[in-house]
Protein backbone atom coordinates (compact mmCIF):
# COMPACT_ATOMS: atom_id res chain seq x y z
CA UNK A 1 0.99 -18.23 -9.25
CA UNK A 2 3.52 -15.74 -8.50
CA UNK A 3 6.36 -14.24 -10.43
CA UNK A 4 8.35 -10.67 -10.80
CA UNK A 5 7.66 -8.11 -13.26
CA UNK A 6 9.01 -4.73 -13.95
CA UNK A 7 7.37 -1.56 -11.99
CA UNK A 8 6.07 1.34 -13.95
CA UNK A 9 7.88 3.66 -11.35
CA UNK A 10 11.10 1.84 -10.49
CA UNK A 11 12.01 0.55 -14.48
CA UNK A 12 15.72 1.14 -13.32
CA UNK A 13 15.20 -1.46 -10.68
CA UNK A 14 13.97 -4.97 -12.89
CA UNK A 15 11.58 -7.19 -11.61
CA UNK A 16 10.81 -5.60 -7.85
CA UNK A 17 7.20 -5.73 -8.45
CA UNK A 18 5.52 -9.04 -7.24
CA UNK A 19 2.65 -10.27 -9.45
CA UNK A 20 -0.09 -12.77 -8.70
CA UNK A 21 -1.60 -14.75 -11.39
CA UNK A 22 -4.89 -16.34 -10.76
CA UNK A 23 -9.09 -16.69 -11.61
CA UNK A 24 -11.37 -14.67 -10.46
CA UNK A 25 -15.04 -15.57 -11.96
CA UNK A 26 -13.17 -18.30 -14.14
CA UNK A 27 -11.28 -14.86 -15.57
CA UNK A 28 -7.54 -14.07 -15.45
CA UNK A 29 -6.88 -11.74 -12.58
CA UNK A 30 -3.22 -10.34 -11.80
CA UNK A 31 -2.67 -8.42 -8.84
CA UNK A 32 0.93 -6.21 -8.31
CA UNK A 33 2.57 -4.77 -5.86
CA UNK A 34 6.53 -3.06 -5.51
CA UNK A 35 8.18 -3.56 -2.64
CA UNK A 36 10.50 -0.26 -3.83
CA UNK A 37 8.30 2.68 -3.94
CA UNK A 38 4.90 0.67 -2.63
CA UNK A 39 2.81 1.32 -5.36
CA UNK A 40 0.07 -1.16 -6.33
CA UNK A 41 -2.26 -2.32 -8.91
CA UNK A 42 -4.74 -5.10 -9.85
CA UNK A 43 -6.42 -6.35 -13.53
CA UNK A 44 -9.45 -4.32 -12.03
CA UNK A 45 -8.07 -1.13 -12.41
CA UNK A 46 -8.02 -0.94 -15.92
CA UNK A 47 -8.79 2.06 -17.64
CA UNK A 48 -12.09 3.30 -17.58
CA UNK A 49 -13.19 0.51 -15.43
CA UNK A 50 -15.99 0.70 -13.03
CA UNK A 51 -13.68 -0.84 -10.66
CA UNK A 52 -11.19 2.19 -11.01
CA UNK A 53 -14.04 5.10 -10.85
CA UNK A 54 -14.67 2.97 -7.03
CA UNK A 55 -11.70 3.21 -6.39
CA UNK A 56 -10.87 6.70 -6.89
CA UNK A 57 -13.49 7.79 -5.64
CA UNK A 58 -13.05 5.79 -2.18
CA UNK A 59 -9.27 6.84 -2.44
CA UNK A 60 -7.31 9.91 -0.59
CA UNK A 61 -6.35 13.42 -2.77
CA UNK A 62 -2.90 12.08 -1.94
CA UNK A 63 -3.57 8.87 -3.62
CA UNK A 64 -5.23 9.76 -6.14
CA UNK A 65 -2.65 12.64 -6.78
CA UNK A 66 -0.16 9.65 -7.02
CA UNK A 67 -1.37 7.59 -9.36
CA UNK A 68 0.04 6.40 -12.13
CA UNK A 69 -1.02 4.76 -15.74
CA UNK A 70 0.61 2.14 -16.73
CA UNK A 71 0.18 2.45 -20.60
CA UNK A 72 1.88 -0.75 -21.30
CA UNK A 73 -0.50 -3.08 -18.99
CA UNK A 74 -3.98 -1.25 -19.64
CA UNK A 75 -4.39 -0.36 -15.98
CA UNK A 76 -3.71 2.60 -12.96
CA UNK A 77 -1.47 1.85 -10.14
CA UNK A 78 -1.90 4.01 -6.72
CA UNK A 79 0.55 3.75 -3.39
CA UNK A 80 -0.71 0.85 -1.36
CA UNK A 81 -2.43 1.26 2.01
CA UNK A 82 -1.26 -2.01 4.08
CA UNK A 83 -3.58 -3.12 7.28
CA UNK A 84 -2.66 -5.94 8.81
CA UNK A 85 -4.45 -5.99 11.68
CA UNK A 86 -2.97 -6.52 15.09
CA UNK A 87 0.51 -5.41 13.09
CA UNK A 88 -0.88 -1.99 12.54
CA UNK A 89 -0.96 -0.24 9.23
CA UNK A 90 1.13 1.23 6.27
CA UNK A 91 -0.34 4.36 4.71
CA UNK A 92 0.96 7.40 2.57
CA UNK A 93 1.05 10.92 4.24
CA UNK A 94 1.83 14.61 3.04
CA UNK A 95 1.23 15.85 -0.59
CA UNK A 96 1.97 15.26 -3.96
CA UNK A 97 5.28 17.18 -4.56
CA UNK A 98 6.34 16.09 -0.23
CA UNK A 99 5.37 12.69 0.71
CA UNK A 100 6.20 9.85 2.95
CA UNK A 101 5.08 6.19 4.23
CA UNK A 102 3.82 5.71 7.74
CA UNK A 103 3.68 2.91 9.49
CA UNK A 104 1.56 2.78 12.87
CA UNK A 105 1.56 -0.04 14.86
CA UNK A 106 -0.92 -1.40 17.17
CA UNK A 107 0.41 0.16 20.90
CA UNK A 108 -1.65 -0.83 24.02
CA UNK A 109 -3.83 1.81 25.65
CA UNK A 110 -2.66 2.03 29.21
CA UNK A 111 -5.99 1.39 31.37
CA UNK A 112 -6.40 4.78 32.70
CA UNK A 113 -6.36 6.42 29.24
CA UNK A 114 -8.89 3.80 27.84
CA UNK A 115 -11.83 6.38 28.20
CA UNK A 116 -9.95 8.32 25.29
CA UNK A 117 -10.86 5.46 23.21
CA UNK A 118 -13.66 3.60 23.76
CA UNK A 119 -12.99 1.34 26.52
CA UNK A 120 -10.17 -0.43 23.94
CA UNK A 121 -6.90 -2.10 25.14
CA UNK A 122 -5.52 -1.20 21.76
CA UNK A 123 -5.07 1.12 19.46
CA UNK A 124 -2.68 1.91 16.17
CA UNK A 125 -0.65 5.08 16.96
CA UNK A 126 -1.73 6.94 14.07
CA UNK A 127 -0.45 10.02 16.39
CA UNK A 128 3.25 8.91 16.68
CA UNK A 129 4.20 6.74 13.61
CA UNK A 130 7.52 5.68 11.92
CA UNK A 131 8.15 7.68 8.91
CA UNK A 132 9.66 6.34 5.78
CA UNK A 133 10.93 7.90 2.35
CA UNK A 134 9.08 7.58 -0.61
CA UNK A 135 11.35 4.72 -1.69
CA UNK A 136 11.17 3.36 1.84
CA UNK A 137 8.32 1.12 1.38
CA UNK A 138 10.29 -1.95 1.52
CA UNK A 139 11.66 -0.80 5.04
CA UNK A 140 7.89 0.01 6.36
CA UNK A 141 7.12 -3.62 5.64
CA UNK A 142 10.06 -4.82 7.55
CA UNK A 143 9.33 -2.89 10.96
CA UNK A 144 5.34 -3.77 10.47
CA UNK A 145 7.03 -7.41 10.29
CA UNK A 146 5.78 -8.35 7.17
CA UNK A 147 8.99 -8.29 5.21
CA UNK A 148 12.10 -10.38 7.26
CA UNK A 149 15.06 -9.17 4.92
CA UNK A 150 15.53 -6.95 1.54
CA UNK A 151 14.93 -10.83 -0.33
């Protein structure tokens, strides 16, 4: 089931962040995300979980540089990394104290340049992406095509 909840981040802004309620091994699992500053968190990334060492450890310094604890729920929230496949992918760039959301799309690999890259057709343009503020997350997930509208 899903419903709106306040962000840890964005407090000014009530009830941006998305939850979804549901089982997971016949346990309650809630999963979050903000659409306002992107950041992200699930019911296994409570504190001192095994689930959050995996996690951080898997994660970027930038992530992991970004996280935040959420006292009030029991559990660490990090910026979201968005693939969607053919759509391309949202990701944060740059460092702590000067950082951004990119979004690369999938571009076609023109067929004399497909050598570069394996013989693909496709690639995500990881080399040329759109760049979006901090509090641009909202408007990464509208030109990946993910978002229609600011509903």
């Amino acid at each position: 089931m899903e419903s709106r909840t306040d962000c840890p981040i964005c407090q000014d802004l009530h009830e941006n962040c998305v939850v979804e309620k549901t089982e997971v091994d016949g346990k309650p699992f809630e999963s979050y995300i903000c659409f306002e500053c992107g950041l992200t968190s699930n019911s296994y990334f409570s504190l001192d979980s095994e689930h959050l060492e995996k996690a951080t450890e898997n994660n970027t310094q930038l992530m992991n540089d970004l996280k935040v604890i959420d006292e009030d729920r029991g559990i660490v929230w990090f910026p979201s990394v968005i693939n969607m496949g053919e759509k391309g992918i949202i990701y944060p760039e740059g460092v702590a104290t000067d950082w951004y959301w990119n979004y690369a799309p999938v571009i076609d690999v023109p067929e004399d340049e497909r050598d570069k890259y394996d013989g693909h057709d496709k690639r995500l343009a990881i080399d040329n992406p759109q760049i979006f503020g901090q509090f641009e997350f909202k408007k990464a997930c509208q030109a990946m095509g993910v978002l229609l509208d600011d509903g």
